[in-house]
C-alpha atoms as a PDB file:
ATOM      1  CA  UNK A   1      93.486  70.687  94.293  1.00  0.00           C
ATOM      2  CA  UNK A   2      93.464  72.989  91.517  1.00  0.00           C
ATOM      3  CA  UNK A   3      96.281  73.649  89.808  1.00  0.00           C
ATOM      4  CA  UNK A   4      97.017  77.139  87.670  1.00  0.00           C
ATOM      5  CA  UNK A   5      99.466  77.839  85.151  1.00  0.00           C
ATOM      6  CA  UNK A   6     101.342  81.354  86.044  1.00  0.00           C
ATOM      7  CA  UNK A   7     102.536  82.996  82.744  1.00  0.00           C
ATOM      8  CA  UNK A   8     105.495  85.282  83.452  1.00  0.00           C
ATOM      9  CA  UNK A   9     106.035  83.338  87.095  1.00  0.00           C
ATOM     10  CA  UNK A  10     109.734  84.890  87.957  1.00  0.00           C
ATOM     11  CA  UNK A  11     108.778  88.196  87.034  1.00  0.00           C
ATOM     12  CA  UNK A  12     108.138  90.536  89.633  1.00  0.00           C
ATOM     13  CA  UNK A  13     104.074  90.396  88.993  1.00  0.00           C
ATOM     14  CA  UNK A  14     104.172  86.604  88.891  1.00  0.00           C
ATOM     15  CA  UNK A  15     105.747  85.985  92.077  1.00  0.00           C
ATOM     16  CA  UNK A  16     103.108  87.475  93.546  1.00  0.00           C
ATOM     17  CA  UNK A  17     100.242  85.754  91.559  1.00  0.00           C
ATOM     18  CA  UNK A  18     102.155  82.666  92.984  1.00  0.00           C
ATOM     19  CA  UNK A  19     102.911  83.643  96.334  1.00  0.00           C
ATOM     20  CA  UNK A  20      98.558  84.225  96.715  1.00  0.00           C
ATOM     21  CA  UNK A  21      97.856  81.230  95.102  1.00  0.00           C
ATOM     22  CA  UNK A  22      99.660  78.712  96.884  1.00  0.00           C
ATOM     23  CA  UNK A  23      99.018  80.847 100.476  1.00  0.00           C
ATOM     24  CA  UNK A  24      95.225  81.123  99.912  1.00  0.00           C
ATOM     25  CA  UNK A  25      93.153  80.736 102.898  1.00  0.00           C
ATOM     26  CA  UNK A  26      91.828  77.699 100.584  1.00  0.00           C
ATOM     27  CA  UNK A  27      94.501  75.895 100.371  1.00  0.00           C
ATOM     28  CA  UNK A  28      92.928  74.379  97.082  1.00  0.00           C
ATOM     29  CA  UNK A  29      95.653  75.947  94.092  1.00  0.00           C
ATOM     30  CA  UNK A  30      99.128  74.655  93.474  1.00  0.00           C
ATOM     31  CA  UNK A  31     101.047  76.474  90.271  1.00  0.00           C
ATOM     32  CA  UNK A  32     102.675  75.909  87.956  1.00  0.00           C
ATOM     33  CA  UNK A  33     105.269  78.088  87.093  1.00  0.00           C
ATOM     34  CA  UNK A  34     106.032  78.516  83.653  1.00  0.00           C
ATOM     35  CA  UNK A  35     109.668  79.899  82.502  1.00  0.00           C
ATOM     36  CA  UNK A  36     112.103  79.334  79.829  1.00  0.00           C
ATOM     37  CA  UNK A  37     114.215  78.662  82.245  1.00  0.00           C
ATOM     38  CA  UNK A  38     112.924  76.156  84.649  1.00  0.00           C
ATOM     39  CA  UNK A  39     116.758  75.070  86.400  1.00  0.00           C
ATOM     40  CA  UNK A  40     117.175  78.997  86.405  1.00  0.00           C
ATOM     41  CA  UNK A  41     117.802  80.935  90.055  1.00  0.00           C
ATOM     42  CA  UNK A  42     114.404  82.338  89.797  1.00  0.00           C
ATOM     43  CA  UNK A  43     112.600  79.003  89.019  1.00  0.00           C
ATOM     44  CA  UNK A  44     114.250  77.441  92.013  1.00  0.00           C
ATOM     45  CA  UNK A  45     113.598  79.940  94.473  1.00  0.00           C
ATOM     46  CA  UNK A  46     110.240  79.826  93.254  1.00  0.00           C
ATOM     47  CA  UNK A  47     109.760  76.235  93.930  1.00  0.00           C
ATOM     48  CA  UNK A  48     111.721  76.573  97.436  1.00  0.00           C
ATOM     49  CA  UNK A  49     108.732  78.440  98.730  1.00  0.00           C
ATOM     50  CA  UNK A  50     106.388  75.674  98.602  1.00  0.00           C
ATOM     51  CA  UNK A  51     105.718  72.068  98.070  1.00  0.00           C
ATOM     52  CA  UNK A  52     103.064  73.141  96.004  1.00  0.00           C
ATOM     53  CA  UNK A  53     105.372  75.017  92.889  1.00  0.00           C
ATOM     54  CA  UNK A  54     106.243  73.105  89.980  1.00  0.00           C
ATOM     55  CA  UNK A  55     108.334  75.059  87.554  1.00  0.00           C
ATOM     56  CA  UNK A  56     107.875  73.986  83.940  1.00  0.00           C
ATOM     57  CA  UNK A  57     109.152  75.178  80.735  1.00  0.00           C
ATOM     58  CA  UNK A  58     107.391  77.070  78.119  1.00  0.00           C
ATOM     59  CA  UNK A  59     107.733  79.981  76.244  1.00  0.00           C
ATOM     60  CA  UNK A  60     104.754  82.609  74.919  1.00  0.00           C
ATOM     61  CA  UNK A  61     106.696  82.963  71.341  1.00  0.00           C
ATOM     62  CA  UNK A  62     105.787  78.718  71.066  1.00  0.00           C
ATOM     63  CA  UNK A  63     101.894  77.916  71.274  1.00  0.00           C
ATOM     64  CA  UNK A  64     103.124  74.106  71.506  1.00  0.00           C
ATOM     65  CA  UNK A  65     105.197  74.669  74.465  1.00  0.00           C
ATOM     66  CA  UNK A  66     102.162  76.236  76.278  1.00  0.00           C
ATOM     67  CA  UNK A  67     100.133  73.374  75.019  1.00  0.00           C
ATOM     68  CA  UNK A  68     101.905  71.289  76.897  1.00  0.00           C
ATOM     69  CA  UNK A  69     102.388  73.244  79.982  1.00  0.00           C
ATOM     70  CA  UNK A  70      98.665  73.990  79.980  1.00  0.00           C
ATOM     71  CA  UNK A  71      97.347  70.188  79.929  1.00  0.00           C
ATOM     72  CA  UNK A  72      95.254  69.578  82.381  1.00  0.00           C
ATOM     73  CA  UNK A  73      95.574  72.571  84.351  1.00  0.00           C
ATOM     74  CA  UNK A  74      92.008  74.498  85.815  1.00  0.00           C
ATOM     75  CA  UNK A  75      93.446  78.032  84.920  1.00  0.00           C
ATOM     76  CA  UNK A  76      95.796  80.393  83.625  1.00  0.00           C
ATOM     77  CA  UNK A  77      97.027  83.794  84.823  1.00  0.00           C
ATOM     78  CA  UNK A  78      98.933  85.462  81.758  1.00  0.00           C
ATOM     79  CA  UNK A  79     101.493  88.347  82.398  1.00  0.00           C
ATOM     80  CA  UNK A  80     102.931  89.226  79.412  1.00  0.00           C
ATOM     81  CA  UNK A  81     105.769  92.033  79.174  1.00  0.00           C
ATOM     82  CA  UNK A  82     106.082  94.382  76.531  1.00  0.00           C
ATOM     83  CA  UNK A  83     109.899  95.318  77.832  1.00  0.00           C
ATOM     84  CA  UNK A  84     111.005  91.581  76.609  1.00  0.00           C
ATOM     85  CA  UNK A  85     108.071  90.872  73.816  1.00  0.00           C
ATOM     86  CA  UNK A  86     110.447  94.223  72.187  1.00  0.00           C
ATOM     87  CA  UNK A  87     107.706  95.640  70.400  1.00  0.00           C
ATOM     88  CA  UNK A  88     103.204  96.472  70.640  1.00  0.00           C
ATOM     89  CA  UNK A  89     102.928  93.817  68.012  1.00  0.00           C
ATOM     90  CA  UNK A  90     104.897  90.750  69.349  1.00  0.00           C
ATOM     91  CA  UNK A  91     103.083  91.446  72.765  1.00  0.00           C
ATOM     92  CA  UNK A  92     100.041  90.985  71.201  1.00  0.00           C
ATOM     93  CA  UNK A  93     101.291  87.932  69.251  1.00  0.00           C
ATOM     94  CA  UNK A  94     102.571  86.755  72.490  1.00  0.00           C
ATOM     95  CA  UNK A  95      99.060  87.122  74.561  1.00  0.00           C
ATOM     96  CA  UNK A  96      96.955  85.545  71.451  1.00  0.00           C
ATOM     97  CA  UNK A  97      99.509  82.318  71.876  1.00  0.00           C
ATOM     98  CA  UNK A  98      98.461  81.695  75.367  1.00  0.00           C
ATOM     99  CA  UNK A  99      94.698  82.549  74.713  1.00  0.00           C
ATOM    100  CA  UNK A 100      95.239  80.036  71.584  1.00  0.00           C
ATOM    101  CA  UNK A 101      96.794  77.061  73.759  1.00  0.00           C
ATOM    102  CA  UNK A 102      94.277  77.574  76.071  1.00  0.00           C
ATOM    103  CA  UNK A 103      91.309  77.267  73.689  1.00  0.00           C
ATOM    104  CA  UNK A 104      93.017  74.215  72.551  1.00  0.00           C
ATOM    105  CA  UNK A 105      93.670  72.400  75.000  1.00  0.00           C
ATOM    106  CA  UNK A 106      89.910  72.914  76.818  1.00  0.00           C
ATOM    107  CA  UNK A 107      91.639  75.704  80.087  1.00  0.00           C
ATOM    108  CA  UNK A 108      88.707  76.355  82.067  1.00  0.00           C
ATOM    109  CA  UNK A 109      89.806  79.620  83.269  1.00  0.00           C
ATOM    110  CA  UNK A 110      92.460  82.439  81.723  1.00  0.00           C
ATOM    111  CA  UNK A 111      93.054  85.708  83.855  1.00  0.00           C
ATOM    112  CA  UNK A 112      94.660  88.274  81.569  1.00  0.00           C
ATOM    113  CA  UNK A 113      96.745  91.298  83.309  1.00  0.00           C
ATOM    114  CA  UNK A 114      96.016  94.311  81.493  1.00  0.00           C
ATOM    115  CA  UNK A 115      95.973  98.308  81.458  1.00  0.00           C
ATOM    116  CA  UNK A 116      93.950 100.759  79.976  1.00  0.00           C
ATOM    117  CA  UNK A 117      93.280 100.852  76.620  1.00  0.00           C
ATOM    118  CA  UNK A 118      94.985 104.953  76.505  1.00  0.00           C
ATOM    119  CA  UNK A 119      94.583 106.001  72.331  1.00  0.00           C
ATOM    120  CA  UNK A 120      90.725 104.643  72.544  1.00  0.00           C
ATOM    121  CA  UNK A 121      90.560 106.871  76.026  1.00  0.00           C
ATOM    122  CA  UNK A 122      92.141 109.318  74.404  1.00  0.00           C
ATOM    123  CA  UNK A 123      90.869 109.513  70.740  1.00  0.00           C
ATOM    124  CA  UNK A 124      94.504 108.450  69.759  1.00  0.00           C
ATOM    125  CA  UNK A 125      95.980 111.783  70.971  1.00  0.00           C
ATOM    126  CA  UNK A 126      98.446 109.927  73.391  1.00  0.00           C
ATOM    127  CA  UNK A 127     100.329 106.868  72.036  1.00  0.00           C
ATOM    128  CA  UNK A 128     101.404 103.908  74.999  1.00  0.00           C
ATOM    129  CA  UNK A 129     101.839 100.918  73.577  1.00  0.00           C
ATOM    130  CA  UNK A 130     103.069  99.060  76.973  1.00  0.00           C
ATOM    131  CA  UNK A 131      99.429  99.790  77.982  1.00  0.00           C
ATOM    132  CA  UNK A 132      97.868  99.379  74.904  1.00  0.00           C
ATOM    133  CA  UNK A 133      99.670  96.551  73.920  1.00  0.00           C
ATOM    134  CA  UNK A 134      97.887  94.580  76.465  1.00  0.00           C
ATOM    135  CA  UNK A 135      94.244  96.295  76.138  1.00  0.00           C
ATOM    136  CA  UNK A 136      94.417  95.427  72.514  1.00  0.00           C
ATOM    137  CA  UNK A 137      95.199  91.779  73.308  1.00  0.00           C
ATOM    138  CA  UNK A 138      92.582  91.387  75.778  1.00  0.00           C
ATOM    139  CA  UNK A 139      89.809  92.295  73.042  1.00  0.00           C
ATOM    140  CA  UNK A 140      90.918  89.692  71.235  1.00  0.00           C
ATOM    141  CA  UNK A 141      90.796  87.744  74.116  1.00  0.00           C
ATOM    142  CA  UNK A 142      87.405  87.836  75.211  1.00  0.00           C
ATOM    143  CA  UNK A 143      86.585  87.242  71.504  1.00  0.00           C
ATOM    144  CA  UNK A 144      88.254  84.004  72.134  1.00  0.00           C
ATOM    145  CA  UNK A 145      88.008  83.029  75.707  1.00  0.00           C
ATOM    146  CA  UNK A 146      83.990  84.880  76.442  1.00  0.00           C
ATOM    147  CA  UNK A 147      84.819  83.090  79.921  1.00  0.00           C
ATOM    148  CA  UNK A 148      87.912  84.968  80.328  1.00  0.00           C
ATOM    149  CA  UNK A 149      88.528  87.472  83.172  1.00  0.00           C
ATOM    150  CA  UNK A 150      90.720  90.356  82.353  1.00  0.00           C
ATOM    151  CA  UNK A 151      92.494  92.188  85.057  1.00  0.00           C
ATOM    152  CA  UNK A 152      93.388  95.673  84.838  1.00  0.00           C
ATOM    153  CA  UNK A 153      95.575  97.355  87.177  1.00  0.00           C
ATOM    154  CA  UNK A 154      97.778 100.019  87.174  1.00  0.00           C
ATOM    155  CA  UNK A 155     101.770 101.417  87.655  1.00  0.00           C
ATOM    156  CA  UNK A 156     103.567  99.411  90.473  1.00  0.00           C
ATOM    157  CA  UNK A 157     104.146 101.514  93.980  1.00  0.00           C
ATOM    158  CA  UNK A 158     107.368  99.085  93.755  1.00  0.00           C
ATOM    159  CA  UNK A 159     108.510 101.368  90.750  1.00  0.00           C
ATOM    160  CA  UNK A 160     109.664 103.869  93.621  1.00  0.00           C
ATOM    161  CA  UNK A 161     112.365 101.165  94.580  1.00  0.00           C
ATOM    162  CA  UNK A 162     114.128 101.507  91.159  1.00  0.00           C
ATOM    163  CA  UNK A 163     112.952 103.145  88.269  1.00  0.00           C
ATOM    164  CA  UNK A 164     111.401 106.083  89.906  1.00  0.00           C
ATOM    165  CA  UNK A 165     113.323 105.924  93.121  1.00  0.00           C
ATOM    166  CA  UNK A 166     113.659 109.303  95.032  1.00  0.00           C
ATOM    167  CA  UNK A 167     117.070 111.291  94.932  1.00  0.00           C
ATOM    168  CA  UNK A 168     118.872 111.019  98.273  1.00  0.00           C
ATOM    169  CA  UNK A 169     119.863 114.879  98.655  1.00  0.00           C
ATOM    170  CA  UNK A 170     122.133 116.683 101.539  1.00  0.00           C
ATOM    171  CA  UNK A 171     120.564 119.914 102.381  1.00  0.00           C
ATOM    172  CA  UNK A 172     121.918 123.045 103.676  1.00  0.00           C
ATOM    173  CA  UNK A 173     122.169 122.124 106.942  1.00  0.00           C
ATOM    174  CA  UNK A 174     123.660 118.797 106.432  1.00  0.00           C
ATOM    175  CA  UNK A 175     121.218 116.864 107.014  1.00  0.00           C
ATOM    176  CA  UNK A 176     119.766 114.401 103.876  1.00  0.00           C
ATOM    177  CA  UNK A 177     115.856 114.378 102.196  1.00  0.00           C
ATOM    178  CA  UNK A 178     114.920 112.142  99.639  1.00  0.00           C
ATOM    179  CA  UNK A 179     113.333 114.025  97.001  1.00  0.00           C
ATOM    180  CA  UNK A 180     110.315 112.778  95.222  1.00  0.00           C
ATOM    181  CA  UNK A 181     110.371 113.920  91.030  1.00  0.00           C
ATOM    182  CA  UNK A 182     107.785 113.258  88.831  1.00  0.00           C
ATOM    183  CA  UNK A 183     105.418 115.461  86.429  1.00  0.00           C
ATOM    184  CA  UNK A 184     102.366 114.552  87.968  1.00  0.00           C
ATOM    185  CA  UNK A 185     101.798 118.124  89.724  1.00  0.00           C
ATOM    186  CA  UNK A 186      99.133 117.869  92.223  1.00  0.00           C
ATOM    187  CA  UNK A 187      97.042 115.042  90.460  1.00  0.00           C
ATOM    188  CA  UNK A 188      96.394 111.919  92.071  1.00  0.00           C
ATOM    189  CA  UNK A 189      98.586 109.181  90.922  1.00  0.00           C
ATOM    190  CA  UNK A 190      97.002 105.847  90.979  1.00  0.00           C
ATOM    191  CA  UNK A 191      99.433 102.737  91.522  1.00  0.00           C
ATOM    192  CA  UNK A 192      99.523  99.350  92.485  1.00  0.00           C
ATOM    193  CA  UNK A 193     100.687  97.310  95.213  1.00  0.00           C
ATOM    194  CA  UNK A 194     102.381  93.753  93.667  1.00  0.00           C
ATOM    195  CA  UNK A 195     101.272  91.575  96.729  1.00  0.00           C
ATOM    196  CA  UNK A 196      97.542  93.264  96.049  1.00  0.00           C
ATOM    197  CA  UNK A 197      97.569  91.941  92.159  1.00  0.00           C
ATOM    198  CA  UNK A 198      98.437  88.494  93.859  1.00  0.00           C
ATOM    199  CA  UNK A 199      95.375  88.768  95.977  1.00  0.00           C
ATOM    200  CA  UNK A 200      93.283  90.333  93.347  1.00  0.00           C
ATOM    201  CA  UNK A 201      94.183  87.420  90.870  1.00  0.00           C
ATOM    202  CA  UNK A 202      93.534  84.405  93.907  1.00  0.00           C
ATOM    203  CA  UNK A 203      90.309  86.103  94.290  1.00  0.00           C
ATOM    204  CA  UNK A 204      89.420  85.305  90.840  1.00  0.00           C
ATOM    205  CA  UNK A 205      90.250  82.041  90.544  1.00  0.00           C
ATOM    206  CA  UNK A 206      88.695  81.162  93.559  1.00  0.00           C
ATOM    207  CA  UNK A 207      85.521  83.290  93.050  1.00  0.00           C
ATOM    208  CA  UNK A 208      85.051  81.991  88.850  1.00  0.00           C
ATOM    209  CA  UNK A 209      81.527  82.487  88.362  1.00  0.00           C
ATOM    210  CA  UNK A 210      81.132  86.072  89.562  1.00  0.00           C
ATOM    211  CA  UNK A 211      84.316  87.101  87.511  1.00  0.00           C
ATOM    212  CA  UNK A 212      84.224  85.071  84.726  1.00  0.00           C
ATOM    213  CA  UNK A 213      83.490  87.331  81.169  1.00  0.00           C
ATOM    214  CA  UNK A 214      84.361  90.462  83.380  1.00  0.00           C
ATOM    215  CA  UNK A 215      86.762  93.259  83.432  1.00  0.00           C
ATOM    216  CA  UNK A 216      88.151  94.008  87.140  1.00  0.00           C
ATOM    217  CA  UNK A 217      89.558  97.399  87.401  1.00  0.00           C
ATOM    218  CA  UNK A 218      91.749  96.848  90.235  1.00  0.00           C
ATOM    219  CA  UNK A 219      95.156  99.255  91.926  1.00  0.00           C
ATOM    220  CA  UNK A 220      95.645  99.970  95.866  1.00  0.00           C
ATOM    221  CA  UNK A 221      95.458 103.950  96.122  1.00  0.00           C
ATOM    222  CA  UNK A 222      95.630 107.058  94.214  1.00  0.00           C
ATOM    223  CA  UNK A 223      97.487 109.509  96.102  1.00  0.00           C
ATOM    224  CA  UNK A 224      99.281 113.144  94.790  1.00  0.00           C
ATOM    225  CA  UNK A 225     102.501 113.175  94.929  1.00  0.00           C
ATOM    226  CA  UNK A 226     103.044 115.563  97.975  1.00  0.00           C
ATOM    227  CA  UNK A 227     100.994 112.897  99.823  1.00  0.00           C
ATOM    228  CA  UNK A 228     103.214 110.377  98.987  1.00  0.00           C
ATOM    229  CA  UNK A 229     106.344 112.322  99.918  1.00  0.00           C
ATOM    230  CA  UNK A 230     104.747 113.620 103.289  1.00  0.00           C
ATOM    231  CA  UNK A 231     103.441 109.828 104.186  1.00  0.00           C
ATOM    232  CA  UNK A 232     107.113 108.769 103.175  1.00  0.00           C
ATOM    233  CA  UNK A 233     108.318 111.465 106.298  1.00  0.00           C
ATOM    234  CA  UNK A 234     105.720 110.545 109.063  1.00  0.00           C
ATOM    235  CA  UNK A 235     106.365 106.321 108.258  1.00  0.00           C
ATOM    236  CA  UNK A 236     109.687 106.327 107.800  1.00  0.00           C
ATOM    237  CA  UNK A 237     111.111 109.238 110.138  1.00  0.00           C
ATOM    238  CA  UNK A 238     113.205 110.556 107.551  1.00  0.00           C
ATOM    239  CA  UNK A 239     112.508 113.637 105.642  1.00  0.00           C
ATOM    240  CA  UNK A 240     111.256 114.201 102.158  1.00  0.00           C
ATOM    241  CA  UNK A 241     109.656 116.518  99.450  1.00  0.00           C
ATOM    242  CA  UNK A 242     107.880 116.662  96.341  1.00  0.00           C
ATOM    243  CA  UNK A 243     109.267 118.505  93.098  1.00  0.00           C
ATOM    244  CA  UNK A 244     106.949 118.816  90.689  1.00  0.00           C
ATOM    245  CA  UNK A 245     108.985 118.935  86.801  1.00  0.00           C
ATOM    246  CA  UNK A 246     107.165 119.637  83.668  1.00  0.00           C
ATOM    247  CA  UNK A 247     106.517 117.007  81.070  1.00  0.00           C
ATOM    248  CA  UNK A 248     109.360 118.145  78.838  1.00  0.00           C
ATOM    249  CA  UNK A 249     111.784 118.296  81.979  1.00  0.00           C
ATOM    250  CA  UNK A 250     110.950 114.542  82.620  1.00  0.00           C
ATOM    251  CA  UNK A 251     111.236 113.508  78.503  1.00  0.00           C
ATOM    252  CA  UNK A 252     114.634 115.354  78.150  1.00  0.00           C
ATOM    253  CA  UNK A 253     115.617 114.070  81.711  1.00  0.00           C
ATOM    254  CA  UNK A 254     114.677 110.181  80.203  1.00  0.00           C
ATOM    255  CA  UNK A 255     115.961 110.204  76.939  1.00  0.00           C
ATOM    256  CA  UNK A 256     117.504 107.553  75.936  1.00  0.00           C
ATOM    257  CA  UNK A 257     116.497 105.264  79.290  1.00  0.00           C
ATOM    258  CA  UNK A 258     114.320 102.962  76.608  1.00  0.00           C
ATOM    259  CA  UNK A 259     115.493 103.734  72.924  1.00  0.00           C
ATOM    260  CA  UNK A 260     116.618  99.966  72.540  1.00  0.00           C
ATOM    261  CA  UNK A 261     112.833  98.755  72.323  1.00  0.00           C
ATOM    262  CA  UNK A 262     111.358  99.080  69.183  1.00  0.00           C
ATOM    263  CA  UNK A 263     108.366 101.003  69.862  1.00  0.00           C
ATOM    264  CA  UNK A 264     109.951 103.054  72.460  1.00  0.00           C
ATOM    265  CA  UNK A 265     111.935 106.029  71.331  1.00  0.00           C
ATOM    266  CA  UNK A 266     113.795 108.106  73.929  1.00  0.00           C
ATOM    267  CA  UNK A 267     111.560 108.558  77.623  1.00  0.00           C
ATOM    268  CA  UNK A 268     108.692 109.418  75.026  1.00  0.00           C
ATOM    269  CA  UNK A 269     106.210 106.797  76.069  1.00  0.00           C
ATOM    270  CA  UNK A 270     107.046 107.055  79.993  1.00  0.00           C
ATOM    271  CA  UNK A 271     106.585 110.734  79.922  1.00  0.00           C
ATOM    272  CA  UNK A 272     102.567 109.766  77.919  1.00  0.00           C
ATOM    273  CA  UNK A 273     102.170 107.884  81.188  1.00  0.00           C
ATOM    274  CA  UNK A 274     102.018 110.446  83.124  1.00  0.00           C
ATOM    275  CA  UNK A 275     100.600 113.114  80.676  1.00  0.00           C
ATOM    276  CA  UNK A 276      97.522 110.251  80.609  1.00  0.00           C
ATOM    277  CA  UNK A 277      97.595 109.437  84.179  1.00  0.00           C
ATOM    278  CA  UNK A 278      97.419 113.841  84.983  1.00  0.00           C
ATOM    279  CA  UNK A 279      95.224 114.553  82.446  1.00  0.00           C
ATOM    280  CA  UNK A 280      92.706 111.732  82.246  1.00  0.00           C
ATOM    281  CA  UNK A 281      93.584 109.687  85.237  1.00  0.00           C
ATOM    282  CA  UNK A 282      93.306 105.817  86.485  1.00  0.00           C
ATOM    283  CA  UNK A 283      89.696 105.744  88.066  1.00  0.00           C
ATOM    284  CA  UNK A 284      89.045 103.236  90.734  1.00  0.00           C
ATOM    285  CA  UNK A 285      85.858 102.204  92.498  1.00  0.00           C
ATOM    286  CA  UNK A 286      87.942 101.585  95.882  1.00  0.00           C
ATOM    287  CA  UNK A 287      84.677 100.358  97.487  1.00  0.00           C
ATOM    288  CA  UNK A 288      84.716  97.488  95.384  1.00  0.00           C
ATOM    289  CA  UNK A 289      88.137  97.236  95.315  1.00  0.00           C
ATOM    290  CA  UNK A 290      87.923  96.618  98.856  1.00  0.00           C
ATOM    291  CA  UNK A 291      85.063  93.713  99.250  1.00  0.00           C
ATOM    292  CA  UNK A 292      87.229  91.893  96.865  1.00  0.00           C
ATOM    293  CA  UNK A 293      90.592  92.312  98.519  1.00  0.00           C
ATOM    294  CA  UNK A 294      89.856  93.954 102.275  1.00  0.00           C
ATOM    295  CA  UNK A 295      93.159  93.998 103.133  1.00  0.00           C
ATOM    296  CA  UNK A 296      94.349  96.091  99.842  1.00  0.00           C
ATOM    297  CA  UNK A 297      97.156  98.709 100.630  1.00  0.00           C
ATOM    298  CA  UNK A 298      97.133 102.090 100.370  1.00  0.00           C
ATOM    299  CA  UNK A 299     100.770 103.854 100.117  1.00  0.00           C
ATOM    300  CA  UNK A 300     101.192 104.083 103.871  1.00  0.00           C
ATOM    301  CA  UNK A 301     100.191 100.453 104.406  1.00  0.00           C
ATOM    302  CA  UNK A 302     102.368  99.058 101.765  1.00  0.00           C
ATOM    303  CA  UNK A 303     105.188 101.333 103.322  1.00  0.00           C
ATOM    304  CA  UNK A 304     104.997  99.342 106.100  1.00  0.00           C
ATOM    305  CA  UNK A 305     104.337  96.138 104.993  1.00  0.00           C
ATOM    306  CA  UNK A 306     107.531  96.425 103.004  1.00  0.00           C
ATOM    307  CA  UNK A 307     109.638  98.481 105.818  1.00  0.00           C
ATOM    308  CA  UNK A 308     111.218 100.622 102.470  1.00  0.00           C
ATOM    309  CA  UNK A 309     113.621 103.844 103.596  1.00  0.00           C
ATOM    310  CA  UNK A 310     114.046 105.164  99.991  1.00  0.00           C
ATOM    311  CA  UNK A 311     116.957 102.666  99.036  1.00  0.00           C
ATOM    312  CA  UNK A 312     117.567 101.155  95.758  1.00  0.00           C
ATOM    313  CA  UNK A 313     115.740  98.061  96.246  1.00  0.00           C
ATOM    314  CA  UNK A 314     115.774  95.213  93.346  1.00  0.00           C
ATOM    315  CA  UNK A 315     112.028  94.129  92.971  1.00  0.00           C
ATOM    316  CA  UNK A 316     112.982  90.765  91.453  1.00  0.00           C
ATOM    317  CA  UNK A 317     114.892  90.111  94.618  1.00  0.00           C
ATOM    318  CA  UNK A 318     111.986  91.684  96.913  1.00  0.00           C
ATOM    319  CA  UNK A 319     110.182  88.513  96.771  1.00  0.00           C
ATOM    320  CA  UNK A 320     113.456  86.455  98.481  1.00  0.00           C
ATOM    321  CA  UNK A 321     113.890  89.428 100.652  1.00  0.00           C
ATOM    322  CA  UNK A 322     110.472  88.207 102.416  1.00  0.00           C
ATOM    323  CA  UNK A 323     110.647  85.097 102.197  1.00  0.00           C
ATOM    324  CA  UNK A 324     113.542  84.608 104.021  1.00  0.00           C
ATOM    325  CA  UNK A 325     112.812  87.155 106.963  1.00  0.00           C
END
């Protein structure tokens, strides 16, 4: 069997990067899961899953710790995040440190999660480090690791279950709608199923010599917002609307939501995300999205897959949620 290394295991990307691995029609991966935390709740449920999870410690702000954790592994799927690293620069220090223990210790494989690269999309006009943060590091990557495979994918559709959840609102005639809010106006907002990334990152291990060197530009469907909130109503029964704000509505609304990371002042940065995703959008080639992952989900699919009515849902505990159905 192969074995990967999952950077970032117990976060809500790397359970799924695990959960595909070790469920791969293959059956040739087992993981480990690295955390600084391996006797932690997370770690544990982790390993309950399967035989096949290990969860070792390491940490991306010690190269020797991923040394170690790296030895004679066949790959390495790296999800760093920028909320924790604290800052653009530590992210990048943080993503370097695995590449680094990688190259040292002979890894065969790394698959880097990434965005796009938004100032050298647009000239510099828009500044998001969370996404740049991560395209940055990948250059350096591929300078590094030529064999690397960098994986770029897009906003979560899970981020409707917390941080963009829809407001539960009693009408006029008693009766409650969820409304949708976002400043996206009628542009087609690309996102990302998490169980998709975990089947877009199996597919790369398993398939090495057509990805290896490559960029894969992967998400799950780019729907407008009115779509989502009318394919919210036919799933789910329940009723729901779109209402579109302005960019400076959504900033003033945020303020304040991020200001204790370093290079995130007020909503700032969130509101760029969507002034980049209106303005210059998240392309996809959904064709090829779809011979590498045929079962990817668009927004009514992963509605039902994950049976979601619009409550508050907490993605870290999403993953015990199915497990234990």
């Amino acid at each position: 069997m192969k074995t990967i290394a999952v950077v970032g295991a117990t976060g809500a990307m790397g359970r799924s990067i695990v959960r595909a691995l070790v469920d791969h029609p293959s059956q040739e991966f087992q993981v480990r899961a690295l955390t600084r935390n391996p006797s932690g709740k997370r770690a544990k449920e982790l390993e309950a899953y399967s035989d096949k999870i290990t969860a070792v410690q390491a940490d991306t702000n010690d190269q020797k710790s991923l040394e170690e954790a790296f030895r004679g592994v066949h790959g390495v799927f790296c999800n760093t995040d920028y909320w924790n690293a604290g800052s653009r620069v530590q992210e990048i220090v943080q993503s370097i440190n695995v590449a680094t223990a990688c190259l040292n210790v002979s890894v065969e494989h790394l698959v880097y999660s990434s965005l796009e690269y938004v100032s050298a999309i647009t000239k510099s006009s828009l500044s998001l480090p969370y996404f740049d943060s991560k395209a940055e590091a990948s250059e350096y990557i591929l300078a590094m690791l030529p064999k690397a495979t960098i994986l770029i994918s897009a906003p979560y559709f899970e981020n409707f279950l917390g941080y963009a959840l829809p407001e539960k609102r009693q009408r006029s005639d008693g009766d409650f709608e969820f409304v949708f809010k976002d400043p996206m106006a009628d542009k087609p907002y690309t996102m990302v199923a998490l169980d998709d990334i975990g089947q877009f990152a199996a597919y790369a291990f398993a398939e090495f010599d057509s990805v290896r060197g490559k960029k894969l530009y992967v998400a799950s469907d780019s729907p407008t917002m009115m779509e989502v909130a009318d394919t919210f109503s036919r799933v789910t029964g329940l009723s729901a609307v779109y209402e579109p704000m302005t960019l400076e509505e959504f900033r003033e609304t945020h303020k304040g939501t991020v200001n204790d990371i370093q290079d995130s002042p007020d909503g700032e940065f969130v509101g760029n995300m969507f002034e980049f995703i209106r303005d210059y959008g998240i392309d996809r080639d959904y064709d090829f999205i779809k011979s590498i992952n045929p079962k990817v989900m668009d927004f009514e699919a992963w509605l039902r897959h994950t049976e979601w009515k619009g409550e508050p849902v907490a993605v870290q505990n999403y993953f015990v949620a199915k497990t234990t159905k």
